[in-house]
N, C-alpha and C. Protein backbone atom coordinates (compact mmCIF):
# COMPACT_ATOMS: atom_id res chain seq x y z
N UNK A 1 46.15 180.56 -111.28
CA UNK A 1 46.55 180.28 -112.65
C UNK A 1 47.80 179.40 -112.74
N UNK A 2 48.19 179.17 -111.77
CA UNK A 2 49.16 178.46 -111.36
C UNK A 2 49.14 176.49 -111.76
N UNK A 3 48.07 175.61 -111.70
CA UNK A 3 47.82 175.10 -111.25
C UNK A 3 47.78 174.43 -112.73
N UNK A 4 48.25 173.81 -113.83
CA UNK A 4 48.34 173.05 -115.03
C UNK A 4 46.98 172.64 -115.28
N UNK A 5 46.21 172.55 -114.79
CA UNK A 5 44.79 172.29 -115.12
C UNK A 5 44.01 173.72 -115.89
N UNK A 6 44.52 174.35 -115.48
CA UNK A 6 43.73 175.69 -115.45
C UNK A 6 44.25 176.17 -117.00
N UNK A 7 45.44 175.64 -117.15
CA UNK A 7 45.97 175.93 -119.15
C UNK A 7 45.57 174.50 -119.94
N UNK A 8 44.74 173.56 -119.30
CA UNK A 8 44.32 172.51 -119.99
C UNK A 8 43.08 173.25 -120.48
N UNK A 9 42.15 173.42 -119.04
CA UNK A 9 40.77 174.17 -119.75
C UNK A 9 41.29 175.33 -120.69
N UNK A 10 41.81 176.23 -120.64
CA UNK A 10 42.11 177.21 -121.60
C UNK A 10 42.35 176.33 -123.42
N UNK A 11 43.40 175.33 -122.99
CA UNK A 11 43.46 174.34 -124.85
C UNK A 11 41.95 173.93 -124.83
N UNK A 12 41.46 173.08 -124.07
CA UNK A 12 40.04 172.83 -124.45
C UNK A 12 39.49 173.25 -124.99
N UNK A 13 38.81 174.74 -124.64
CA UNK A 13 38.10 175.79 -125.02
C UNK A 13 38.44 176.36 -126.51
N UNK A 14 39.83 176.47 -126.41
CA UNK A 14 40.37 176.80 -127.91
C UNK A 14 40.30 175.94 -129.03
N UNK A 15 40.16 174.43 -128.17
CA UNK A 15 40.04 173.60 -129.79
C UNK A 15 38.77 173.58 -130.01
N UNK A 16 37.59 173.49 -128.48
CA UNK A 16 36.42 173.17 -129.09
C UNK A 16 35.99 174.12 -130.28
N UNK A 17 35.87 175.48 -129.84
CA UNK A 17 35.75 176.83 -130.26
C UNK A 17 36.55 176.79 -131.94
N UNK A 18 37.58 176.05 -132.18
CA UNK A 18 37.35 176.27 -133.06
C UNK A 18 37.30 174.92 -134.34
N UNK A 19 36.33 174.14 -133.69
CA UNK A 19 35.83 173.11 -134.39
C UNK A 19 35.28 173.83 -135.28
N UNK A 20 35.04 172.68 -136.66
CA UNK A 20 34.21 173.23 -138.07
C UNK A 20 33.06 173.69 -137.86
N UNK A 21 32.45 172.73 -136.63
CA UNK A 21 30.25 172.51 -136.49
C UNK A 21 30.78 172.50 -135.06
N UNK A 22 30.56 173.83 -134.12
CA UNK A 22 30.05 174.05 -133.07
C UNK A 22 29.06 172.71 -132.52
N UNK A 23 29.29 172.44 -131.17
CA UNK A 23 28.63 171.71 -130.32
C UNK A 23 27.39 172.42 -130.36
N UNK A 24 25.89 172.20 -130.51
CA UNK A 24 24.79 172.89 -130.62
C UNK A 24 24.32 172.56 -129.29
N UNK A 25 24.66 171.53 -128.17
CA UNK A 25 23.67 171.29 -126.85
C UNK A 25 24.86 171.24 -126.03
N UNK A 26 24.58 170.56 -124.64
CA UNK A 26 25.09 169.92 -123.82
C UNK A 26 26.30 168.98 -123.94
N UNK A 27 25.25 168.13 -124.48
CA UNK A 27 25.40 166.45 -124.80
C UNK A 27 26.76 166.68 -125.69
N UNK A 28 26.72 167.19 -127.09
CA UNK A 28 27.64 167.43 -128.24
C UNK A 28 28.79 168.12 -127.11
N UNK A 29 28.41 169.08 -126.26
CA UNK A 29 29.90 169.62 -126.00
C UNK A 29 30.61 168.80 -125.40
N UNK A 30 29.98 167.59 -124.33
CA UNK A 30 30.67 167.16 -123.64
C UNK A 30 31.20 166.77 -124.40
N UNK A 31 31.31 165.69 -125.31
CA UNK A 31 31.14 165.38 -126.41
C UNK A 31 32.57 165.23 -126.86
N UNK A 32 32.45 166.90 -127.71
CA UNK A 32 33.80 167.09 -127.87
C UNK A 32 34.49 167.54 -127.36
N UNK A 33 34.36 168.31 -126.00
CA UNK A 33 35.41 168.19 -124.79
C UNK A 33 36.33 166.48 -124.54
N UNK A 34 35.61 165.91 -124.63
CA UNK A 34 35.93 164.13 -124.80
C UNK A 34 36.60 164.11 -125.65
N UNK A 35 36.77 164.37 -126.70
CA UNK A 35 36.94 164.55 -128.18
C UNK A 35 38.83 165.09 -127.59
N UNK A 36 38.39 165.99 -127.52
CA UNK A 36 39.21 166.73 -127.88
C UNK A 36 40.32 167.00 -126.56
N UNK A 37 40.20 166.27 -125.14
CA UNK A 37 41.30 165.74 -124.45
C UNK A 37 41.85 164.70 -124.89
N UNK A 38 41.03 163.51 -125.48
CA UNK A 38 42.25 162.78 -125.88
C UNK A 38 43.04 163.00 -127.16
N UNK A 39 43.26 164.21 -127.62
CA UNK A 39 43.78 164.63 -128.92
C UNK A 39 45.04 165.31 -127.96
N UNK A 40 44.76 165.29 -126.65
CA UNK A 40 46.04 166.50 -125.98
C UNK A 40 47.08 165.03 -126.00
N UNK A 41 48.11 165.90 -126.77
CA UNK A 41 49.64 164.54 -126.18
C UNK A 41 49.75 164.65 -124.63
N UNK A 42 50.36 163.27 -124.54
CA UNK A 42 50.67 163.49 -123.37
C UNK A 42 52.24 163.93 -123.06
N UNK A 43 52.86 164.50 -124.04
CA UNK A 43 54.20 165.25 -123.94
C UNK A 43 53.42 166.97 -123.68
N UNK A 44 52.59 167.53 -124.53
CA UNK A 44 51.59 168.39 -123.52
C UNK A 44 51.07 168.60 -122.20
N UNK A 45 50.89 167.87 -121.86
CA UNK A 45 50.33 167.86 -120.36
C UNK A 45 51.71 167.29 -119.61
N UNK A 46 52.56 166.70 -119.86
CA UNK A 46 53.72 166.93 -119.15
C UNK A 46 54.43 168.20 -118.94
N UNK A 47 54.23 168.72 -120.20
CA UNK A 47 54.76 170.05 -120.52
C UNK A 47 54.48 171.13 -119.29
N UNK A 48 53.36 171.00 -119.82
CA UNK A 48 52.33 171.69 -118.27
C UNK A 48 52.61 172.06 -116.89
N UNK A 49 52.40 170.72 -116.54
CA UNK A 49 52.86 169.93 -115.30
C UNK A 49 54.46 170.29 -114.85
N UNK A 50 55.28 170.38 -115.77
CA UNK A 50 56.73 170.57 -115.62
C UNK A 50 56.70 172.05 -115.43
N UNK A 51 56.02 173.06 -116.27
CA UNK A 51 55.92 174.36 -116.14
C UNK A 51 55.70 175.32 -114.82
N UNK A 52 54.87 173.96 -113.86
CA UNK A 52 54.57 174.68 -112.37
C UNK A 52 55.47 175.18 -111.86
N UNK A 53 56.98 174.56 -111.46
CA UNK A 53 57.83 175.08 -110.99
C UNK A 53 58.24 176.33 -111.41
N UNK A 54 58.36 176.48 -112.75
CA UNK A 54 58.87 177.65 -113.20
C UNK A 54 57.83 178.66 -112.81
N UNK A 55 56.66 178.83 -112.94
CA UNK A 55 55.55 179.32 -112.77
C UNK A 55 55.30 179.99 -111.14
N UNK A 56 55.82 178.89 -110.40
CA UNK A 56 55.91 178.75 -108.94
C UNK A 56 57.49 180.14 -108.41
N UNK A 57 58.15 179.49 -109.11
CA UNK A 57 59.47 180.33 -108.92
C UNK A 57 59.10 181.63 -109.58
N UNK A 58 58.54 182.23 -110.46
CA UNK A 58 58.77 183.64 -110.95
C UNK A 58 57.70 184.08 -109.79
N UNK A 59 56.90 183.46 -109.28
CA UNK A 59 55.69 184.56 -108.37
C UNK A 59 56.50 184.48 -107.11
N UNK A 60 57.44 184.00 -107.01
CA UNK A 60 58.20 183.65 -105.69
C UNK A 60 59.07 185.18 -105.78
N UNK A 61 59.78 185.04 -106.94
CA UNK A 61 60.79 186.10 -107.17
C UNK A 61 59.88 187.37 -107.10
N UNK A 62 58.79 187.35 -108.17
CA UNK A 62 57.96 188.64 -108.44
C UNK A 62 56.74 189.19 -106.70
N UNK A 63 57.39 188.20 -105.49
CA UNK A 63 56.96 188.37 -104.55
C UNK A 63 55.08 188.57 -104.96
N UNK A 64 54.79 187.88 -105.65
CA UNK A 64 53.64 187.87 -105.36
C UNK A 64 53.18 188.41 -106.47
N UNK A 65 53.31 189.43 -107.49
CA UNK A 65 53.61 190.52 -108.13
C UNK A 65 53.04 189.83 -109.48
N UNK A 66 52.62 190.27 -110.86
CA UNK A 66 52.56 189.73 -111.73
C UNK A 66 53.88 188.96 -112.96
N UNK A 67 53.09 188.01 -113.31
CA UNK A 67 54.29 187.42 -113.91
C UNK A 67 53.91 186.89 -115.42
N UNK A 68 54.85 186.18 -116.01
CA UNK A 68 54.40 186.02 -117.40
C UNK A 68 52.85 184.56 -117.53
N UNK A 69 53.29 183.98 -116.26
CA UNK A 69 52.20 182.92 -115.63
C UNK A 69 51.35 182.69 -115.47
């Protein structure tokens, strides 16, 4: 869970999910998966990306242990 990709799919999922008109196939989800990464700022996904360390350091401290991460 570590890994900034892994809280991208999590926004994904949350915006598709709560589009007005559900993706009904495949095709539509990719669709608006497409859709709806390039709606992510890219001060977001920096955000992210910058977050590893911190993310990295509390499982360091929490020896392994659970964390807010």
């Amino acid at each position: 869970d570590l890994n900034p990709i892994e809280h991208v799919w999590d926004l994904l999922d949350r915006r598709v999910r709560a589009r007005a008109i559900s993706p009904r196939n495949v095709r539509e989800l990719a669709g608006a998966l497409v859709e709806e990464w390039r709606n992510i700022s890219q001060q977001k996904l920096s955000n992210l990306v910058q977050s590893m360390r911190r993310g990295c350091t509390a499982v360091l401290n929490a020896a392994g242990g659970h964390t807010r991460y």
